[in-house]
PDB file of N, CA and C in Angstrom:
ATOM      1  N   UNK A   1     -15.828  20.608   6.421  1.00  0.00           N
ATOM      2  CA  UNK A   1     -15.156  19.335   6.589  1.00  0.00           C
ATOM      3  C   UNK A   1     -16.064  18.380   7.359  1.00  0.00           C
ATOM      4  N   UNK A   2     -15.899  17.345   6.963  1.00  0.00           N
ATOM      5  CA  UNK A   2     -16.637  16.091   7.546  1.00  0.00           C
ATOM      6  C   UNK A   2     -16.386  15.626   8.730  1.00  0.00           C
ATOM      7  N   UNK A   3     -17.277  15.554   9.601  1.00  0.00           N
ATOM      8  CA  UNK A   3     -16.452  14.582  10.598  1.00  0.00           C
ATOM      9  C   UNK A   3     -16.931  12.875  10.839  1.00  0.00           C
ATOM     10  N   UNK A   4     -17.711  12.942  10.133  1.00  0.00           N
ATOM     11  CA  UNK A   4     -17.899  11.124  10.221  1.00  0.00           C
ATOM     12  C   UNK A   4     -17.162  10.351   9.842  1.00  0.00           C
ATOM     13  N   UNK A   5     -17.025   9.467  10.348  1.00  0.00           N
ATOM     14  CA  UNK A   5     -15.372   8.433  10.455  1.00  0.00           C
ATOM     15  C   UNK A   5     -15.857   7.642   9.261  1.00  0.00           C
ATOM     16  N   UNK A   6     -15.107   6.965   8.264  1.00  0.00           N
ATOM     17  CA  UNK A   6     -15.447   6.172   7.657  1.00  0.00           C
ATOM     18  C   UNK A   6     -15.758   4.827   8.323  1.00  0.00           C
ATOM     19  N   UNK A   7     -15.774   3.753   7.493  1.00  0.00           N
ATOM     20  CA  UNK A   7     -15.778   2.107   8.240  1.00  0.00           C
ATOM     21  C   UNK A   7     -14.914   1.787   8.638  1.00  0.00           C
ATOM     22  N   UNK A   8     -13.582   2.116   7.495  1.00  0.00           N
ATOM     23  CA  UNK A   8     -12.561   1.796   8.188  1.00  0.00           C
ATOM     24  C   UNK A   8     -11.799   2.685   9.663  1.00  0.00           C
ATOM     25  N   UNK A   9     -12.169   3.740   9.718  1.00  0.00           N
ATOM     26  CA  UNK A   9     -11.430   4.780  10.782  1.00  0.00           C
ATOM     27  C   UNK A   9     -12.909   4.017  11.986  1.00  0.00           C
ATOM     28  N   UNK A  10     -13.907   3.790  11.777  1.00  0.00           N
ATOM     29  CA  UNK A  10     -14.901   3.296  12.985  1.00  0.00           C
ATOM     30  C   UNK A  10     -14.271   1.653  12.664  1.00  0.00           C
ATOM     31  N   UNK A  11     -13.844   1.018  12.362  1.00  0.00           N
ATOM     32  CA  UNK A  11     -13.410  -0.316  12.612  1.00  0.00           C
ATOM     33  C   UNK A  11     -11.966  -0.274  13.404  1.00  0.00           C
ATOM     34  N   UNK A  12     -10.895   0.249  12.588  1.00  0.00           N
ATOM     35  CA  UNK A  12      -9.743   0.430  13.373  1.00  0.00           C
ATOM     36  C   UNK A  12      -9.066   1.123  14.199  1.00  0.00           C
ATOM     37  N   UNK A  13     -10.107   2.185  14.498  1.00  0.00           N
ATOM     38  CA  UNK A  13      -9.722   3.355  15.149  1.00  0.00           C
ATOM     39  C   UNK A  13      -9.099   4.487  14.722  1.00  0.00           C
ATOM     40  N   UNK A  14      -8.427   5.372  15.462  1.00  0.00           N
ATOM     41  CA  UNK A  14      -7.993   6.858  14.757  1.00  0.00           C
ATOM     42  C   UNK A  14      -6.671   6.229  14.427  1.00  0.00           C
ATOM     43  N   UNK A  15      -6.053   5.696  15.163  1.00  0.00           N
ATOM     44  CA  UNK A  15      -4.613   5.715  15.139  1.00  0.00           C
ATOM     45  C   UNK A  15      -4.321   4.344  13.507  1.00  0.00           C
ATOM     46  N   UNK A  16      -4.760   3.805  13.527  1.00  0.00           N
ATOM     47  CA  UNK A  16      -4.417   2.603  12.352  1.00  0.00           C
ATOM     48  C   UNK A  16      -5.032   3.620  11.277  1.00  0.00           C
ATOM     49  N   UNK A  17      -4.274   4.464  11.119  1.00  0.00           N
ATOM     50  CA  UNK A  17      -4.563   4.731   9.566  1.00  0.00           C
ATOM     51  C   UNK A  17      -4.199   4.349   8.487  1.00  0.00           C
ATOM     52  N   UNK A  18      -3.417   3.656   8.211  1.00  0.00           N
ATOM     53  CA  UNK A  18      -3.219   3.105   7.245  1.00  0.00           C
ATOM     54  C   UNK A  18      -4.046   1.662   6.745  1.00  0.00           C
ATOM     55  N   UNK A  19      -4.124   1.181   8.185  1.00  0.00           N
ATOM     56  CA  UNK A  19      -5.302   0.293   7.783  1.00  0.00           C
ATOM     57  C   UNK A  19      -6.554   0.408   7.601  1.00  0.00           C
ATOM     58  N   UNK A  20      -6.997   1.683   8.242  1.00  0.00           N
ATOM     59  CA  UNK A  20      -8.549   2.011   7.562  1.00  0.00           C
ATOM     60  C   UNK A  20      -8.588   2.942   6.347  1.00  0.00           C
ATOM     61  N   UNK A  21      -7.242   3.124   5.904  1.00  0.00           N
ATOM     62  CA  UNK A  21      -7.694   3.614   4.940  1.00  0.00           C
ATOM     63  C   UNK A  21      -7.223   2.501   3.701  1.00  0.00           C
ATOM     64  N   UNK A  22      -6.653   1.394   3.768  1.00  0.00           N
ATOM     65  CA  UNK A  22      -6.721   0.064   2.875  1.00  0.00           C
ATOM     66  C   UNK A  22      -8.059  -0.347   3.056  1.00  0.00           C
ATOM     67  N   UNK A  23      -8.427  -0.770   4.420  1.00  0.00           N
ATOM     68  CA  UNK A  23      -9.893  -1.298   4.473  1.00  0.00           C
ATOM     69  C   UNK A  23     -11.080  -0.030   3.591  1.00  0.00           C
ATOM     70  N   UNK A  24     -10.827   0.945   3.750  1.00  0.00           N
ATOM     71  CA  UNK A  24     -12.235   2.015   3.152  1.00  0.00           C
ATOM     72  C   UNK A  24     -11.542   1.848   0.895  1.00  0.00           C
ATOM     73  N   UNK A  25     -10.344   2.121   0.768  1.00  0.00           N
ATOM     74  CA  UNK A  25      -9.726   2.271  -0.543  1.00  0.00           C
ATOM     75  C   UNK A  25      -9.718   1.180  -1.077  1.00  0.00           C
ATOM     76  N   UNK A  26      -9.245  -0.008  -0.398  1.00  0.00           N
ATOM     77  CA  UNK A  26      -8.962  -1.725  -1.066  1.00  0.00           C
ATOM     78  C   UNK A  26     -10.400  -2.594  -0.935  1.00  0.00           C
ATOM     79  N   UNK A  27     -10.851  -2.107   0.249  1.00  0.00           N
ATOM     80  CA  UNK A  27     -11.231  -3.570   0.234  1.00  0.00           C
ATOM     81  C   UNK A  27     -12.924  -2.864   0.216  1.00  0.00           C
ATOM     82  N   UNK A  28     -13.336  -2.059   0.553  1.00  0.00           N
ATOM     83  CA  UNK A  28     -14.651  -1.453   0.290  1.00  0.00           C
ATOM     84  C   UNK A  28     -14.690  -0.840  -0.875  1.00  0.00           C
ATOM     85  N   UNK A  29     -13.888  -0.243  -1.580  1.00  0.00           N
ATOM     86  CA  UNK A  29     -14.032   0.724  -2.964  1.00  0.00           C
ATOM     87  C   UNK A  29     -13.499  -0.280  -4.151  1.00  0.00           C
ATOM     88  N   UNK A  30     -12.494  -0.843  -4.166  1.00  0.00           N
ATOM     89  CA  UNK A  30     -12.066  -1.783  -4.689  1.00  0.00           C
ATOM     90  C   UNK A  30     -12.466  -3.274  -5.291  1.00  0.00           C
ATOM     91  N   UNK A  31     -12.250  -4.103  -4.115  1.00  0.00           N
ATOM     92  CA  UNK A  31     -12.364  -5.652  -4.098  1.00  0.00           C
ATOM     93  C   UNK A  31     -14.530  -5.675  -4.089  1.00  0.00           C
ATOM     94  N   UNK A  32     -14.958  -5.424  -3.322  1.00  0.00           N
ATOM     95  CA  UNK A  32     -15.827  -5.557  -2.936  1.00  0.00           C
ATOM     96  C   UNK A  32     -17.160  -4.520  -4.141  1.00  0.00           C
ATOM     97  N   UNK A  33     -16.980  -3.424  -4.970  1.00  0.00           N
ATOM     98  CA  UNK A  33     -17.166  -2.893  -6.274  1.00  0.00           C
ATOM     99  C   UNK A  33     -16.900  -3.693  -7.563  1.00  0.00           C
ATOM    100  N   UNK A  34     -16.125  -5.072  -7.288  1.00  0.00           N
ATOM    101  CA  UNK A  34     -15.869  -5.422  -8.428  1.00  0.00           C
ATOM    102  C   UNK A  34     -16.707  -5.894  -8.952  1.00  0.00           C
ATOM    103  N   UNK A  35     -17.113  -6.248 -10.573  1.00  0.00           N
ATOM    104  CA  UNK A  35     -18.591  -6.904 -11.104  1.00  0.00           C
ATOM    105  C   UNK A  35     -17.977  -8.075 -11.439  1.00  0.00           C
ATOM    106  N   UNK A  36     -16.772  -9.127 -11.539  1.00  0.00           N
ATOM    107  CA  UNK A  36     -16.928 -10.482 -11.273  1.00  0.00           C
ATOM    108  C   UNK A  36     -17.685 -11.067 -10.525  1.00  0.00           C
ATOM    109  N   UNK A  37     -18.047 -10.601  -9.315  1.00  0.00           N
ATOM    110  CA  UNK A  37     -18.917 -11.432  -8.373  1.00  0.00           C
ATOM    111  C   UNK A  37     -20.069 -10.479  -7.995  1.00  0.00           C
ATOM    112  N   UNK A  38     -21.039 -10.682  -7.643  1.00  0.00           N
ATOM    113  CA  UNK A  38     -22.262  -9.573  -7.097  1.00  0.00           C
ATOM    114  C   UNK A  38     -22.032  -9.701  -5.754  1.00  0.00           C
ATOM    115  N   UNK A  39     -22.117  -8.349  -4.801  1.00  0.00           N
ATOM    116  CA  UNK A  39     -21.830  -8.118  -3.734  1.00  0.00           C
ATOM    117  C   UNK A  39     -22.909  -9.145  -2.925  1.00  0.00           C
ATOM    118  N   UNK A  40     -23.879  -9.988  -3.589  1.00  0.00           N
ATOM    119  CA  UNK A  40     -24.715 -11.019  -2.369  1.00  0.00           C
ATOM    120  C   UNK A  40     -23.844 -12.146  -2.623  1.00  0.00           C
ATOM    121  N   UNK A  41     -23.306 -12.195  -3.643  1.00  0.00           N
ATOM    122  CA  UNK A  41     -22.823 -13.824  -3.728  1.00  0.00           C
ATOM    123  C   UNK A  41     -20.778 -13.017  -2.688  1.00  0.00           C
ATOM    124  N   UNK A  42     -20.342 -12.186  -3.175  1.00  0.00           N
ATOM    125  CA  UNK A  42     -19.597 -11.671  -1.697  1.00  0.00           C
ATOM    126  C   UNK A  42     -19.602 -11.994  -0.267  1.00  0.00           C
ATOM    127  N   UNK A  43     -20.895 -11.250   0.041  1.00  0.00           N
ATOM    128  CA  UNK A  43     -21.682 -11.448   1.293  1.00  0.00           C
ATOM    129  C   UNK A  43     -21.343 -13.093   1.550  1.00  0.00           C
ATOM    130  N   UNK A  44     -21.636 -13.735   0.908  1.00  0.00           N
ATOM    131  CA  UNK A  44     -22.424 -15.099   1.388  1.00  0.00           C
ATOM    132  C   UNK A  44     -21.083 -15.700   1.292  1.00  0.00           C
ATOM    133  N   UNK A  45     -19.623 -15.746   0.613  1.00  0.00           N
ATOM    134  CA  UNK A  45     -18.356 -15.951   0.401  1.00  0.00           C
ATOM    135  C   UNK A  45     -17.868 -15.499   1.765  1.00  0.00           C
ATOM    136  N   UNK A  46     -18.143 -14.228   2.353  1.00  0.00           N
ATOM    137  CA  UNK A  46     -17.285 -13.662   3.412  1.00  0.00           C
ATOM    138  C   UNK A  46     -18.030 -14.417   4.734  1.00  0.00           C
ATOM    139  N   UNK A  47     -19.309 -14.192   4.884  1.00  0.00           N
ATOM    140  CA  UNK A  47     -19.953 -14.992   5.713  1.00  0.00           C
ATOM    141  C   UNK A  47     -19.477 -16.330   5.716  1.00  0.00           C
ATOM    142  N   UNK A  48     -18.996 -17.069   5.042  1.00  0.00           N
ATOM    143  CA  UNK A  48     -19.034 -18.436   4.853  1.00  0.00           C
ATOM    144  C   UNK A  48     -17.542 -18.742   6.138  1.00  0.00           C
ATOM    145  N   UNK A  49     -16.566 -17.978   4.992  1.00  0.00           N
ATOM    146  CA  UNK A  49     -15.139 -17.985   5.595  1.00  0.00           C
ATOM    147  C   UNK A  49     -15.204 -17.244   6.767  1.00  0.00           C
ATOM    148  N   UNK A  50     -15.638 -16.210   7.423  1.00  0.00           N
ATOM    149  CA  UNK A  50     -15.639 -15.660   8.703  1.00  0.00           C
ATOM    150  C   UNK A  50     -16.780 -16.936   9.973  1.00  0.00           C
ATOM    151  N   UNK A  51     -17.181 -17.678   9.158  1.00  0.00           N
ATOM    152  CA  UNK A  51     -18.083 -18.544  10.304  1.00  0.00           C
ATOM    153  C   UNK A  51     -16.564 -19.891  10.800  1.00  0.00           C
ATOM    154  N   UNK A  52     -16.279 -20.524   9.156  1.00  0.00           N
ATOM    155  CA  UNK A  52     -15.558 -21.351   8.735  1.00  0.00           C
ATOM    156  C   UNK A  52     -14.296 -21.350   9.898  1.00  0.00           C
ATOM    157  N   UNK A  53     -13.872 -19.669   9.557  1.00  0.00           N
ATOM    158  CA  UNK A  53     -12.802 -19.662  10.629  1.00  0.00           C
ATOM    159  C   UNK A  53     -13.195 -18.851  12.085  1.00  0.00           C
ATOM    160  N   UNK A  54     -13.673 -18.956  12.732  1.00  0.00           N
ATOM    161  CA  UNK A  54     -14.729 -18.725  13.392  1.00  0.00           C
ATOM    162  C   UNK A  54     -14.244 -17.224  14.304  1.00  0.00           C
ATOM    163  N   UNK A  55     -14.017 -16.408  13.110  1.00  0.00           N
ATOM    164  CA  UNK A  55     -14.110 -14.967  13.098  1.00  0.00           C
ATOM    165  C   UNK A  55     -15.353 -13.793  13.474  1.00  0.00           C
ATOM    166  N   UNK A  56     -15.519 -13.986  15.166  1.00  0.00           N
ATOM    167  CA  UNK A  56     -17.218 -13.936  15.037  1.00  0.00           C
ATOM    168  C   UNK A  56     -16.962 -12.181  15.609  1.00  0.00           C
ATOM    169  N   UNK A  57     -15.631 -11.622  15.975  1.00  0.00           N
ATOM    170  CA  UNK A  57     -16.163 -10.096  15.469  1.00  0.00           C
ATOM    171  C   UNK A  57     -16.125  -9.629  14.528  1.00  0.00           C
ATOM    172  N   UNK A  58     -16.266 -10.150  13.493  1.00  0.00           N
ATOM    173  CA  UNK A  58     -16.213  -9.474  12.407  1.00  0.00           C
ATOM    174  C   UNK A  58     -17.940  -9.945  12.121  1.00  0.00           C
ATOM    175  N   UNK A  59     -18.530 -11.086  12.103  1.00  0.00           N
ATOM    176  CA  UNK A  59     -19.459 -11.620  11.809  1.00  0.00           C
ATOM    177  C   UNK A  59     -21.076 -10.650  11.817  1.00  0.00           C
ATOM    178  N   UNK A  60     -21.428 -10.084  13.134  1.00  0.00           N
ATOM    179  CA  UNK A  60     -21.953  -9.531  12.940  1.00  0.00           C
ATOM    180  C   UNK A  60     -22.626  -8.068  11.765  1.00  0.00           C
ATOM    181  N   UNK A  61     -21.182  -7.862  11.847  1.00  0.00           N
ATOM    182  CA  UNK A  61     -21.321  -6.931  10.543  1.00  0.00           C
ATOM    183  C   UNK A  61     -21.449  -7.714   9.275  1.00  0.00           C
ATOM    184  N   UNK A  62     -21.146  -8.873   8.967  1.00  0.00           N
ATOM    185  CA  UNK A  62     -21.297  -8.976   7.908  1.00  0.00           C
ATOM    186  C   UNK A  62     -22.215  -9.737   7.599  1.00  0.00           C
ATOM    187  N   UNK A  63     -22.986 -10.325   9.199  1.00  0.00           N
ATOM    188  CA  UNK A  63     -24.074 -10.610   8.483  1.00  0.00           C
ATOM    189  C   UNK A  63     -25.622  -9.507   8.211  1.00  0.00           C
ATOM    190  N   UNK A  64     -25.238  -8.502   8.596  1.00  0.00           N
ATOM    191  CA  UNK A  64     -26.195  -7.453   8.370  1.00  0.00           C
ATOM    192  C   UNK A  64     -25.786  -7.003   7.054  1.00  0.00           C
ATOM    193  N   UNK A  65     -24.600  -7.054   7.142  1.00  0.00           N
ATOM    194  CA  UNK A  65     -24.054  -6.574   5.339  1.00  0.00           C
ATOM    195  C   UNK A  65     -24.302  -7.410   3.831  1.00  0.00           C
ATOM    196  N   UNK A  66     -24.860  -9.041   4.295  1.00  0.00           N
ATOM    197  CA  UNK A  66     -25.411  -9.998   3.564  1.00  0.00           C
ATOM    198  C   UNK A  66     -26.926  -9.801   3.726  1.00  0.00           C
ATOM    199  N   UNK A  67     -27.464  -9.455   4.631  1.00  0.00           N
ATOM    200  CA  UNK A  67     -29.096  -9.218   4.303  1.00  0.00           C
ATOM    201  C   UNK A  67     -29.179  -7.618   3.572  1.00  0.00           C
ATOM    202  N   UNK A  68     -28.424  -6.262   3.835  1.00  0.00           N
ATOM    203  CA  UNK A  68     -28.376  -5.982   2.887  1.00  0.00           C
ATOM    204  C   UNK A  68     -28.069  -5.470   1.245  1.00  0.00           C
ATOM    205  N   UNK A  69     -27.001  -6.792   1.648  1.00  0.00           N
ATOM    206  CA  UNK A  69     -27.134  -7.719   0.182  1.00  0.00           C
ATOM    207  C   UNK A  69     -28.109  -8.362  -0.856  1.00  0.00           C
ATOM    208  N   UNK A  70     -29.226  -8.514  -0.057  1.00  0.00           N
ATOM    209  CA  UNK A  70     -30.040  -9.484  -0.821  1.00  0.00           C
ATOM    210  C   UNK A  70     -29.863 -11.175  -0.096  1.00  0.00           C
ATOM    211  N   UNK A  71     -28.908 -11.305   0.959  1.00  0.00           N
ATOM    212  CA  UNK A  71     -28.871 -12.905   1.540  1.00  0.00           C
ATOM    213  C   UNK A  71     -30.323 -12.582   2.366  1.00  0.00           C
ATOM    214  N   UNK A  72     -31.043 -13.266   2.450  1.00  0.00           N
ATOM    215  CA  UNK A  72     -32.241 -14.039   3.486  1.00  0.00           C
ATOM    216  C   UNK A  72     -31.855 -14.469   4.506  1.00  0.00           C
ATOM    217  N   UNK A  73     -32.535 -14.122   5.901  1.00  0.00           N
ATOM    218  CA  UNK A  73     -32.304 -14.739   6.752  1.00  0.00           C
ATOM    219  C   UNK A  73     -32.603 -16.189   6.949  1.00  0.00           C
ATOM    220  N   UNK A  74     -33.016 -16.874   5.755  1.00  0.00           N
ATOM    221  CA  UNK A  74     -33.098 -18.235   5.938  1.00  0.00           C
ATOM    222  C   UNK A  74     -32.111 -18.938   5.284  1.00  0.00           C
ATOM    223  N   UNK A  75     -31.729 -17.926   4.036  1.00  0.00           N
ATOM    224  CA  UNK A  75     -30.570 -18.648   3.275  1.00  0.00           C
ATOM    225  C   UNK A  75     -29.329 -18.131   4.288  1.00  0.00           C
ATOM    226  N   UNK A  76     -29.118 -17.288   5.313  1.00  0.00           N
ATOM    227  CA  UNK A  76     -28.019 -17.655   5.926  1.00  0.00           C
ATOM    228  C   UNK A  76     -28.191 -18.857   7.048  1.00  0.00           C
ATOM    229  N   UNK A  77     -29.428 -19.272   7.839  1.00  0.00           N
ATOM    230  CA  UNK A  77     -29.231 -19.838   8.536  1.00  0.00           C
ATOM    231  C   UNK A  77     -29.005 -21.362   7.910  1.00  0.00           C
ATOM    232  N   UNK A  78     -29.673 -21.389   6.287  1.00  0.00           N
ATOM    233  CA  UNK A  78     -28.782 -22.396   5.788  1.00  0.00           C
ATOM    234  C   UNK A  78     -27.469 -22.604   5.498  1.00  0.00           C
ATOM    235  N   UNK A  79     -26.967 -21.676   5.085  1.00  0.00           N
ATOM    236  CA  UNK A  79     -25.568 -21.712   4.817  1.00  0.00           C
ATOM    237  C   UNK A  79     -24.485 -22.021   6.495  1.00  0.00           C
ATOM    238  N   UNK A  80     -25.317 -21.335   7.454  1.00  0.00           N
ATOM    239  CA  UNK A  80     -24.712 -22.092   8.375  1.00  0.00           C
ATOM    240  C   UNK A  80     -24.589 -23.378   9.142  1.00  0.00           C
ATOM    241  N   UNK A  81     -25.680 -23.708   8.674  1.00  0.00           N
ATOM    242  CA  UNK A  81     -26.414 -24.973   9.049  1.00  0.00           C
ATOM    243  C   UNK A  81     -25.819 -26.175   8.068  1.00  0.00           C
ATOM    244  N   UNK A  82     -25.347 -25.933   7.021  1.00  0.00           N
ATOM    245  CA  UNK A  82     -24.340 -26.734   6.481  1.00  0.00           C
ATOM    246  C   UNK A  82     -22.920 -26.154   6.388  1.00  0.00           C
ATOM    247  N   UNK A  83     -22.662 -25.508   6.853  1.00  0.00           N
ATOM    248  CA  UNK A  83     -21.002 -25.545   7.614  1.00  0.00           C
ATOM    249  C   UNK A  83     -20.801 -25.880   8.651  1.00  0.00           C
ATOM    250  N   UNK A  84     -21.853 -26.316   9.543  1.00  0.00           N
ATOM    251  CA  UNK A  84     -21.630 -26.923  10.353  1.00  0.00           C
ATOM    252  C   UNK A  84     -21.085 -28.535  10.139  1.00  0.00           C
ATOM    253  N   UNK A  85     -21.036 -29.546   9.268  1.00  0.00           N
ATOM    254  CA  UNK A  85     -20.834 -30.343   8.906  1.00  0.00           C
ATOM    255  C   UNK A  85     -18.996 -29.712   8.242  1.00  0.00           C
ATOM    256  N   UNK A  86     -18.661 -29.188   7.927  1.00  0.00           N
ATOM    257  CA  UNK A  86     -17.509 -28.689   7.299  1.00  0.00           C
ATOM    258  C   UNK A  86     -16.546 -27.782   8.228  1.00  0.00           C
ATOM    259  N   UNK A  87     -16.952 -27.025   9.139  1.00  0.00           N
ATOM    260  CA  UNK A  87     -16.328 -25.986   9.810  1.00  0.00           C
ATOM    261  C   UNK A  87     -16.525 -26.565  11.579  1.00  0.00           C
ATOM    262  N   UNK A  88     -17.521 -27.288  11.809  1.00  0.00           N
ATOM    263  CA  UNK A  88     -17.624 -27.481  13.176  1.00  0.00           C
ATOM    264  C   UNK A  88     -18.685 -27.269  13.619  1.00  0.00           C
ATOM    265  N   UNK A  89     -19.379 -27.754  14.890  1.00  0.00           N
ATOM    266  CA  UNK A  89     -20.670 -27.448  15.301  1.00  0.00           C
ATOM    267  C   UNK A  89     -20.686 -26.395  16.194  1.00  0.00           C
ATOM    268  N   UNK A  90     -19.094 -26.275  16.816  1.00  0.00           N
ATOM    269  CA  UNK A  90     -19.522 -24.774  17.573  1.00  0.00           C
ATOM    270  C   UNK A  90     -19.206 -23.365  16.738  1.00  0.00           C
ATOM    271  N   UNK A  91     -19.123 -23.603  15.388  1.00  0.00           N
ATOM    272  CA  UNK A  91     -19.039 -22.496  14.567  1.00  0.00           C
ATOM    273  C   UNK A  91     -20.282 -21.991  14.696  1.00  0.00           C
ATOM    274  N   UNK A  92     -21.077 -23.206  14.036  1.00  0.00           N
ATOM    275  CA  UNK A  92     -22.026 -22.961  13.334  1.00  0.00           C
ATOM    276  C   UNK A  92     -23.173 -22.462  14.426  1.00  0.00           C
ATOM    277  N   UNK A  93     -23.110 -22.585  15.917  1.00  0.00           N
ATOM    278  CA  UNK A  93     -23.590 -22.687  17.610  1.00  0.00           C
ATOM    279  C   UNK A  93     -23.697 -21.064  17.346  1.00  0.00           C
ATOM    280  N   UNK A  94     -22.562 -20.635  17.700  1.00  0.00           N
ATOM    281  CA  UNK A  94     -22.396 -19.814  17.511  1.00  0.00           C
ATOM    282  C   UNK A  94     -22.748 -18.516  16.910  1.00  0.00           C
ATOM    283  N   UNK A  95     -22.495 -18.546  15.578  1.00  0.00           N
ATOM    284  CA  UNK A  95     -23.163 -18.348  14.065  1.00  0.00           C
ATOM    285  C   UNK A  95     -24.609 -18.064  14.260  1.00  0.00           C
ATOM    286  N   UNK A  96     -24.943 -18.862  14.718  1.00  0.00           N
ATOM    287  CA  UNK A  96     -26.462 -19.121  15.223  1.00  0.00           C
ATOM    288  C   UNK A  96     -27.111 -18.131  16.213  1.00  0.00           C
ATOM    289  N   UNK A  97     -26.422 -18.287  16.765  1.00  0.00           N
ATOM    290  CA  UNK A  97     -26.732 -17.366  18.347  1.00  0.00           C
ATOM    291  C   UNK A  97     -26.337 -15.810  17.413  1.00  0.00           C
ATOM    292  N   UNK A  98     -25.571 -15.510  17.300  1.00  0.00           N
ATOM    293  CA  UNK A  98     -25.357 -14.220  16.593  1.00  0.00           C
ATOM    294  C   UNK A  98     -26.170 -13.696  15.731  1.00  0.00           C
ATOM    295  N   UNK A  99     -26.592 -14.429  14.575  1.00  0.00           N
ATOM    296  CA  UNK A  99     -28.303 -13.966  13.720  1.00  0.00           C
ATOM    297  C   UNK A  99     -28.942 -14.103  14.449  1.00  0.00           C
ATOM    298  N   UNK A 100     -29.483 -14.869  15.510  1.00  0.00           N
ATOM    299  CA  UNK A 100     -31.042 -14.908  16.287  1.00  0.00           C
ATOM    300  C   UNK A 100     -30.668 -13.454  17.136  1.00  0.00           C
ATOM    301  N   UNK A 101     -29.547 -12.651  17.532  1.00  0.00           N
ATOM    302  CA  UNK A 101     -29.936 -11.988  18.851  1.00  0.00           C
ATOM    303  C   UNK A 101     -29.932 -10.859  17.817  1.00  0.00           C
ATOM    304  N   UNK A 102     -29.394 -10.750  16.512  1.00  0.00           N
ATOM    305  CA  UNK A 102     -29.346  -8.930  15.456  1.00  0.00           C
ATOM    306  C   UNK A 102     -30.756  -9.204  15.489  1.00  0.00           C
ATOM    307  N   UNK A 103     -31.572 -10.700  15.051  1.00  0.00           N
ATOM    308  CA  UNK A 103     -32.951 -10.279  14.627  1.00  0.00           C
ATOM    309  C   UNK A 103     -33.870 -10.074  15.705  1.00  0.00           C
ATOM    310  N   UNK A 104     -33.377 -10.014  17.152  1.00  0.00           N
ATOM    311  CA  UNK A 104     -34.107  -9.983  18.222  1.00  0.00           C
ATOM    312  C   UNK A 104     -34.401  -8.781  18.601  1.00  0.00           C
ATOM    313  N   UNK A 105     -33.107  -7.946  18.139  1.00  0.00           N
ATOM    314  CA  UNK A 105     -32.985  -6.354  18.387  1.00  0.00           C
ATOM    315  C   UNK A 105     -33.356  -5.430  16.987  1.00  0.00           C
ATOM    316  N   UNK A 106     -34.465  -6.366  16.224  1.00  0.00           N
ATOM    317  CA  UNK A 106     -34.759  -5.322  15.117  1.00  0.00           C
ATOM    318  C   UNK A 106     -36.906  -5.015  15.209  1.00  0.00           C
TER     319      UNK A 106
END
């Protein structure tokens, strides 16, 4: 038997099981597998709306999950760099500060 937690049981903990196991079944095996959209143009959709609404624990993960996607660290700092005009400047402040310190620690 396994003991490594999935994403969802390491995102929500032991006790929310039901939600890590929607998050690992729905939204990782599911929504995010689907071939309407390619998981970079995903990436760059979820990034957009997690800056937009300025959802910044979730952010980190997903912006490591958009580079590996295939997003660039330049095409995100564009994409934030014009939501800032749309979402706010301390989104985008923010946003900012969060990619410069993942790429500081790589």
């Amino acid at each position: 038997m396994s003991t490594a937690q999935s994403y969802g049981q390491q995102a929500m903990g032991r006790d929310a099981h039901k939600l890590a196991e929607l998050t690992d079944k729905v939204l990782f095996s599911d929504i995010w597998e689907r071939n309407e959209l390619a998981k970079r143009d995903r990436s760059i959709v979820t990034v957009a709306a997690l800056i937009a609404m300025y959802r910044l624990e979730q952010l980190p993960f997903h912006l490591n999950f958009a580079i590996e996607n295939g997003v660039t660290k330049t095409e995100l700092i564009e994409i934030i760099t014009h939501l800032a005009f749309y979402s706010g400047w301390p989104t985008a402040h923010s946003a900012i500060k969060l990619l410069n310190a993942m790429s500081s620690k790589k």
